[in-house]
Protein backbone atom coordinates (compact mmCIF):
# COMPACT_ATOMS: atom_id res chain seq x y z
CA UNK A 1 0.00 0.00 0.00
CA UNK A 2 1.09 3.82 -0.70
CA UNK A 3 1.88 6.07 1.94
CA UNK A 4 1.74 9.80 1.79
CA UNK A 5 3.29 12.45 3.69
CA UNK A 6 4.27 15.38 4.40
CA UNK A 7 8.51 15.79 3.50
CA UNK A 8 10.18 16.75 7.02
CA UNK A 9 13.89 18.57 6.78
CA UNK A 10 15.56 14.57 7.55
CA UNK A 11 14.10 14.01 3.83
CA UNK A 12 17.03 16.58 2.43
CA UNK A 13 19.58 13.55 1.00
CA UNK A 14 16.79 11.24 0.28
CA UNK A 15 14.52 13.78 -2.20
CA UNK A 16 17.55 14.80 -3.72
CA UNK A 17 18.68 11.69 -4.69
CA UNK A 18 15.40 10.52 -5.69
CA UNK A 19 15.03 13.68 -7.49
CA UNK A 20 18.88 13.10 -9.65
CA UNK A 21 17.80 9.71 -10.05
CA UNK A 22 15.08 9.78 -11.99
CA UNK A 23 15.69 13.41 -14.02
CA UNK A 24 18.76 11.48 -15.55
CA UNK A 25 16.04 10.20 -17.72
CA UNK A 26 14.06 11.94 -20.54
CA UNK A 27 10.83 9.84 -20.27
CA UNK A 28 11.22 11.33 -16.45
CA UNK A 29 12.69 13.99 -16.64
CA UNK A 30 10.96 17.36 -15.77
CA UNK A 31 12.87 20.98 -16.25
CA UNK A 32 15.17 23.09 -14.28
CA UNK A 33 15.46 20.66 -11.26
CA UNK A 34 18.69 19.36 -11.92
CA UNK A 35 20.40 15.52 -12.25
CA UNK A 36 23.30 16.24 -9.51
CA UNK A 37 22.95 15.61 -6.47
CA UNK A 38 24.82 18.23 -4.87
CA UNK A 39 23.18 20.67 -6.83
CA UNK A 40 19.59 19.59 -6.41
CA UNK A 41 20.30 19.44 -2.22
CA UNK A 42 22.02 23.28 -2.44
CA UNK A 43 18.87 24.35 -4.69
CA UNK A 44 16.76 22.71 -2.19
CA UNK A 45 18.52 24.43 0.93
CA UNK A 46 18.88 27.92 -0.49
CA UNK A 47 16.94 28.77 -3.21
CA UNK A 48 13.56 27.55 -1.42
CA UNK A 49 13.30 30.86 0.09
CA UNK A 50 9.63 31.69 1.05
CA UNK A 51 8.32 28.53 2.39
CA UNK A 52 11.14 25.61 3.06
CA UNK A 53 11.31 22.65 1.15
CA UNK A 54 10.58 20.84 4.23
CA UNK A 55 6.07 22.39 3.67
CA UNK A 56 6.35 22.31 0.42
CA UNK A 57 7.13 18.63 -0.69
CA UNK A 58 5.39 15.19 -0.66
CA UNK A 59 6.82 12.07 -0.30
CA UNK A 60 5.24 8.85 -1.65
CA UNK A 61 6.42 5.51 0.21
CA UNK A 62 5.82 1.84 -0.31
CA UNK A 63 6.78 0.18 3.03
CA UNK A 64 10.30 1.39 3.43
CA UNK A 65 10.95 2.55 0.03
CA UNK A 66 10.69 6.01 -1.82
CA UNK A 67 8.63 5.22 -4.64
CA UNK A 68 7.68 9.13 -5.60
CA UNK A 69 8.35 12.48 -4.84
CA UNK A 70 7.01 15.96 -5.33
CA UNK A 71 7.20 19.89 -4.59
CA UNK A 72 6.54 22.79 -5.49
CA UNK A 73 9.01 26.27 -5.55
CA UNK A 74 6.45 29.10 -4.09
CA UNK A 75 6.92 33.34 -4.64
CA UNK A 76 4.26 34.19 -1.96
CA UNK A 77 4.30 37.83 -2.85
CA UNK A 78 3.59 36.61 -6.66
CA UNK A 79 1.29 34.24 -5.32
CA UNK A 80 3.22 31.66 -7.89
CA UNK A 81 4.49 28.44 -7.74
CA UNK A 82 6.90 25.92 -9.80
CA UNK A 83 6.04 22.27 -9.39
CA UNK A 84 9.32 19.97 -8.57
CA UNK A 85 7.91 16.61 -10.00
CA UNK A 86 6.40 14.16 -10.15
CA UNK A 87 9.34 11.97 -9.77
CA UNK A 88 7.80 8.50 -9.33
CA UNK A 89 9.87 4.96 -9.43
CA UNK A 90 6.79 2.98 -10.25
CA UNK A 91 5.60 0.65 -13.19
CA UNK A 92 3.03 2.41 -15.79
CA UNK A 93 0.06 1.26 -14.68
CA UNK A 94 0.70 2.44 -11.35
CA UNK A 95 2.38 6.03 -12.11
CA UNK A 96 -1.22 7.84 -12.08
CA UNK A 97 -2.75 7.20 -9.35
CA UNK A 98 0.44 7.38 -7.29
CA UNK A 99 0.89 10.80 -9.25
CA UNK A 100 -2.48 11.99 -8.01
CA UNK A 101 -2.38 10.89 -4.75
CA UNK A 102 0.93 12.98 -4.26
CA UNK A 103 -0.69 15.80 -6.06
CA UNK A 104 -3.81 16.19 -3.77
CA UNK A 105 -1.82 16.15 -0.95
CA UNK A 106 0.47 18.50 -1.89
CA UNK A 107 -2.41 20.99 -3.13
CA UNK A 108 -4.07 20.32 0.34
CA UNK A 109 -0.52 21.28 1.70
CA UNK A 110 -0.01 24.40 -0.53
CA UNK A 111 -2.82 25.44 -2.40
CA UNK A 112 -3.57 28.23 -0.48
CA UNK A 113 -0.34 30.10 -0.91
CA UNK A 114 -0.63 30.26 -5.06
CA UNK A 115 -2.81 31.46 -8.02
CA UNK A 116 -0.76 30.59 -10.71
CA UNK A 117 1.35 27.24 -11.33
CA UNK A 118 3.82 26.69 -13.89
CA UNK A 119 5.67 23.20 -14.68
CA UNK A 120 8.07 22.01 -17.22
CA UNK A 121 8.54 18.90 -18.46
CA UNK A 122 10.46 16.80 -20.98
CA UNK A 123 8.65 16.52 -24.41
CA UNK A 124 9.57 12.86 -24.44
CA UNK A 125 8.20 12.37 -20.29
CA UNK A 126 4.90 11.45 -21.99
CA UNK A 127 3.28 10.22 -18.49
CA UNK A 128 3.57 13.70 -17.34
CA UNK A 129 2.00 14.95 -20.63
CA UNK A 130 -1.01 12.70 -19.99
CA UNK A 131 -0.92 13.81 -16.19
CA UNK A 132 -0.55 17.93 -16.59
CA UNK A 133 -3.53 18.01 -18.93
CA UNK A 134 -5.65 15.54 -16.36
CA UNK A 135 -5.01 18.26 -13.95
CA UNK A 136 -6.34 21.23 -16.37
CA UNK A 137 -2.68 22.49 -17.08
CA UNK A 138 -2.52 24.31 -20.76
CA UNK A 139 0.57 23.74 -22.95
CA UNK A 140 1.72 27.13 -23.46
CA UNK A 141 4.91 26.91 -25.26
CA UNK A 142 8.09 24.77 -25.52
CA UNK A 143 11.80 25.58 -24.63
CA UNK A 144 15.03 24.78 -25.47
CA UNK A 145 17.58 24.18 -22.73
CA UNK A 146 21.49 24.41 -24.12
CA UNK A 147 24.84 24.56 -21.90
CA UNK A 148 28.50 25.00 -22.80
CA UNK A 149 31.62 23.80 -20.86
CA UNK A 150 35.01 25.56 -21.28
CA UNK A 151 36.47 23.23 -23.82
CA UNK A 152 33.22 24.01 -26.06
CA UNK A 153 33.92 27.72 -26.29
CA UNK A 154 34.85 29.61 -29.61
CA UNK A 155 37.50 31.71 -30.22
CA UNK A 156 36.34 35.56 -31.75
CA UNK A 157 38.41 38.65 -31.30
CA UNK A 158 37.16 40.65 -28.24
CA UNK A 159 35.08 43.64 -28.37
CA UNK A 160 36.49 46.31 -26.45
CA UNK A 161 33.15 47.68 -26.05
CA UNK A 162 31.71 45.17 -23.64
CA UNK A 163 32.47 46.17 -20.21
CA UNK A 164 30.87 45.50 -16.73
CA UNK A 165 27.59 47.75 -16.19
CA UNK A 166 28.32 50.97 -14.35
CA UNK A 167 25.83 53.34 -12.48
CA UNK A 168 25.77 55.52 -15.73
CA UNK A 169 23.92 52.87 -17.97
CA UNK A 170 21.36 51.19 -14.97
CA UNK A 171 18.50 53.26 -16.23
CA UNK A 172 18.97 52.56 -19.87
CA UNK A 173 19.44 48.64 -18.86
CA UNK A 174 16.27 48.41 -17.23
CA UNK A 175 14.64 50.37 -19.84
CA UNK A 176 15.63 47.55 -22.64
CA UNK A 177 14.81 44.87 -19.86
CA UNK A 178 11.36 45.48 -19.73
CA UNK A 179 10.80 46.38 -23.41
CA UNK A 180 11.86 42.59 -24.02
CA UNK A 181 10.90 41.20 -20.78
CA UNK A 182 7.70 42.59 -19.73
CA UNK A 183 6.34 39.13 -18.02
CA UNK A 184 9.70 38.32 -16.99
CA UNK A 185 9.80 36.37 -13.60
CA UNK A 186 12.03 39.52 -12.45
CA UNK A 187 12.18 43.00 -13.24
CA UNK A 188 15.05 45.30 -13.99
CA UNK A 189 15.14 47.21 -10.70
CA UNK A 190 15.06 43.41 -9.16
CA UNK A 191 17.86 42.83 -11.44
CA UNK A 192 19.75 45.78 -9.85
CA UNK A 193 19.18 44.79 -6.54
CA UNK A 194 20.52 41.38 -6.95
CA UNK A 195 24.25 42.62 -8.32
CA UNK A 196 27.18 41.07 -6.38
CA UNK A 197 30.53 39.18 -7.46
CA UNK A 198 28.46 36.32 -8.20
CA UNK A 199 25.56 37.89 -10.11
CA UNK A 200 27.24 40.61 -13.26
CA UNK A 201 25.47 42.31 -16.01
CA UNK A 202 27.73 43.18 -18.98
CA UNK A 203 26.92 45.86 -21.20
CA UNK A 204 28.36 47.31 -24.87
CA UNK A 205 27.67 50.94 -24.73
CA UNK A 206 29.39 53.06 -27.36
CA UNK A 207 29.45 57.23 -27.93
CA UNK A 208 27.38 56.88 -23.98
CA UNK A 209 24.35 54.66 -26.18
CA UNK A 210 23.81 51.74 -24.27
CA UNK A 211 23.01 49.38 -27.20
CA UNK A 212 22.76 45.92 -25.54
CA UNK A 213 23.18 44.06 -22.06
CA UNK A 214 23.43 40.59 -20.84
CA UNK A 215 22.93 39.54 -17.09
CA UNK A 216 24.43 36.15 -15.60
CA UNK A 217 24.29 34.73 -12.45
CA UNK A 218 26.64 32.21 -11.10
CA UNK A 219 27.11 29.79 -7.69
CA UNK A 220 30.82 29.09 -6.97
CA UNK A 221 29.21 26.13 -4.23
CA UNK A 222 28.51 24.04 -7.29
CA UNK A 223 30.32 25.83 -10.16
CA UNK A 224 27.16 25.95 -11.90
CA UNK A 225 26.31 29.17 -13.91
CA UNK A 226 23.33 30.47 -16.07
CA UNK A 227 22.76 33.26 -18.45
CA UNK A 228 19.55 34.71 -17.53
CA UNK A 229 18.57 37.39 -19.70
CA UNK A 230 20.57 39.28 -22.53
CA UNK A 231 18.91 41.51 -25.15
CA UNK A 232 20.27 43.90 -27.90
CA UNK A 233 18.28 47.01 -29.23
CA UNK A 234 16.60 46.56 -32.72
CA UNK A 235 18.43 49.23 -34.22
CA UNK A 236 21.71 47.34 -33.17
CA UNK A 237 21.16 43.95 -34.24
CA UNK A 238 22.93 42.48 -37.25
CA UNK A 239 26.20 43.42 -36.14
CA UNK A 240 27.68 40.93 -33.80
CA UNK A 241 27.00 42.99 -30.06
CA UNK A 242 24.64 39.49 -29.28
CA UNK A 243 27.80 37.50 -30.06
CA UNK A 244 30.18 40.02 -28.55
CA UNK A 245 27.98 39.86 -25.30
CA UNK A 246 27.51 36.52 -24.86
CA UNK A 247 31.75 35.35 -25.10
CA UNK A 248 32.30 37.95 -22.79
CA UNK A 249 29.94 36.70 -20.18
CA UNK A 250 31.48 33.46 -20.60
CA UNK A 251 34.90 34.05 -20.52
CA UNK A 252 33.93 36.22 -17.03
CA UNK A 253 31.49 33.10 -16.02
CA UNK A 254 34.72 30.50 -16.88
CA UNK A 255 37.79 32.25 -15.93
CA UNK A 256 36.82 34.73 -13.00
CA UNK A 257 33.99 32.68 -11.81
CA UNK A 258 34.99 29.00 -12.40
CA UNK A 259 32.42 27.87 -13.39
CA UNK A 260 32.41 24.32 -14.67
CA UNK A 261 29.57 24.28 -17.14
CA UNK A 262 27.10 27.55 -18.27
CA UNK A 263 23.10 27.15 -18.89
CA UNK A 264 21.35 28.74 -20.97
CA UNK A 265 16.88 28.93 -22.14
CA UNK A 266 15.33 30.02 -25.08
CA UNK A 267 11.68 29.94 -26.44
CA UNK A 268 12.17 26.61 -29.07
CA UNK A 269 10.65 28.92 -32.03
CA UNK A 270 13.70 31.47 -32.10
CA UNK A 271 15.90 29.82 -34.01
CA UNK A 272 17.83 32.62 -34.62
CA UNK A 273 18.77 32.92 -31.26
CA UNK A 274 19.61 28.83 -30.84
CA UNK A 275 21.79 29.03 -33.58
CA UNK A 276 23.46 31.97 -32.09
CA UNK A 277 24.29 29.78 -29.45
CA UNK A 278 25.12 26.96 -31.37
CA UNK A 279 27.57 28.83 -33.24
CA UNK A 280 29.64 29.89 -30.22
CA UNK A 281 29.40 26.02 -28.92
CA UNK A 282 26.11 25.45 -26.66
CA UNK A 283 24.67 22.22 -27.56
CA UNK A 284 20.87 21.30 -26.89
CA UNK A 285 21.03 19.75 -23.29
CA UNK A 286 16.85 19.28 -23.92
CA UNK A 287 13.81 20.25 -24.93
CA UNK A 288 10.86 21.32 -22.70
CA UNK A 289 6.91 21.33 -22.73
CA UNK A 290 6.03 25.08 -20.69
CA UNK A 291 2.66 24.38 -19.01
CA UNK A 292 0.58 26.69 -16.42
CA UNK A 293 -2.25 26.61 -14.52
CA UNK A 294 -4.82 29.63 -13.08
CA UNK A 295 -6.55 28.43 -9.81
């Protein structure tokens, strides 16, 4: 028989692993959680900020074994919430209604605090496919997920014109933020307020125009590093600033920050962009369904 509970804080090694174990696998394998261990317990820890991971995860037991697992990352000021899952070690004809037990429970557990939830998942994890749109979430997109390690990189001549954003350009930045980012999940003042050694924007400003920015964040802990946002003005494009930005950010990212491998997300339909990225050495790491759900 299946047991369902509440996660308590002794869970931390066990979800994680659970958690590696199964995203190591496409037909499993659900977006932006992670396959390391390390990381997934340090994301777990740290980045769970509002309510702990501890009230906002389910686990799903059979006797003495894990057989399922799953969360959900909550903004309680953006009443918003990413589901973690489900991660479920169970044969087919089982998966669902273990999958739906776990989800009640966790709504029960967390419901309250959200109005929106958003979940990714692997286009080939077909059970969670079936299992979003059981639950009333709507496919709204797909993305592409690439990364780059330091022996991927290409060579181009640096632009001198890429620097490290000063006070002078903040304005203009967030300006061109929200012009591309207007639903972003954070806003350019937020952006701002987040700069440290760890977290850079780059810019390439020329005759005091700022014509294009890039912001990265990194985390030394578990040399893992992202780009988050970059964006070039219209009137610029065409004339290699995107590419400028972007082997700037990750020569900073690789040889300031050591950072073992970069990540990287882009809406699956811009092609342009993807083969941007392609061209300086990202390769597709996978390919993502974007659901959400309005309660």
């Amino acid at each position: 028989m299946i047991q369902v509970r509440k996660a308590v804080e002794n869970d931390l090694e066990i979800i994680s692993s659970f958690i590696a174990d199964r995203n190591r696998f496409k037909e499993h394998h659900i977006g932006y959680c992670g396959v390391d261990v390390a990381e997934i317990k340090y994301s777990l820890k740290h980045d769970f900020d509002d309510i702990p991971f501890e009230d906002s995860f389910v686990v799903a037991s059979k006797g003495q074994e894990v057989v399922g697992i799953i969360g959900m990352d909550i903004d309680l000021q953006e009443k918003h919430g990413e589901v973690w899952g489900p991660f479920i070690k169970m044969q087919k004809k089982e998966w669902q209604a273990v999958a739906e037990d776990m989800w009640n429970y966790l709504m029960r557990q967390t419901g309250k605090h959200v109005k929106k939830i958003s979940h990714f998942s692997n286009v080939e994890n077909e059970l969670n496919f079936a299992f979003a749109e059981s639950l009333g979430f709507k496919k709204r997109g797909e993305h592409t997920v690439l990364r780059i390690s330091p022996d991927q990189i290409r060579k181009d001549i640096e632009n001198t014109s890429i620097t490290e954003m000063t006070r002078d350009y903040i304005d203009e930045m967030v300006k061109l933020h929200e012009s591309y980012f207007p639903n972003a999940y954070i806003d350019g003042k937020q952006i701002i307020g987040i700069l440290n050694a760890n977290n850079k924007v780059f810019i390439c400003a020329e005759q005091n125009t700022l014509k294009g920015y890039i912001f990265v964040e990194t985390n030394p802990e578990v040399q893992e590093g992202s780009i988050e946002f970059f964006a070039v003005g219209n009137e610029y494009r065409k004339n290699g600033i995107g590419r400028s930005l972007l082997l700037h950010a990750l020569k900073w990212m690789f040889m300031n920050a050591g950072m073992a491998h970069i990540q990287l997300c882009v809406n699956s339909e811009s092609s342009g962009a993807i083969n941007l990225y392609r061209s300086i050495g990202f390769e597709v790491d996978d390919e993502l369904n974007y659901f959400d759900k309005f309660l």
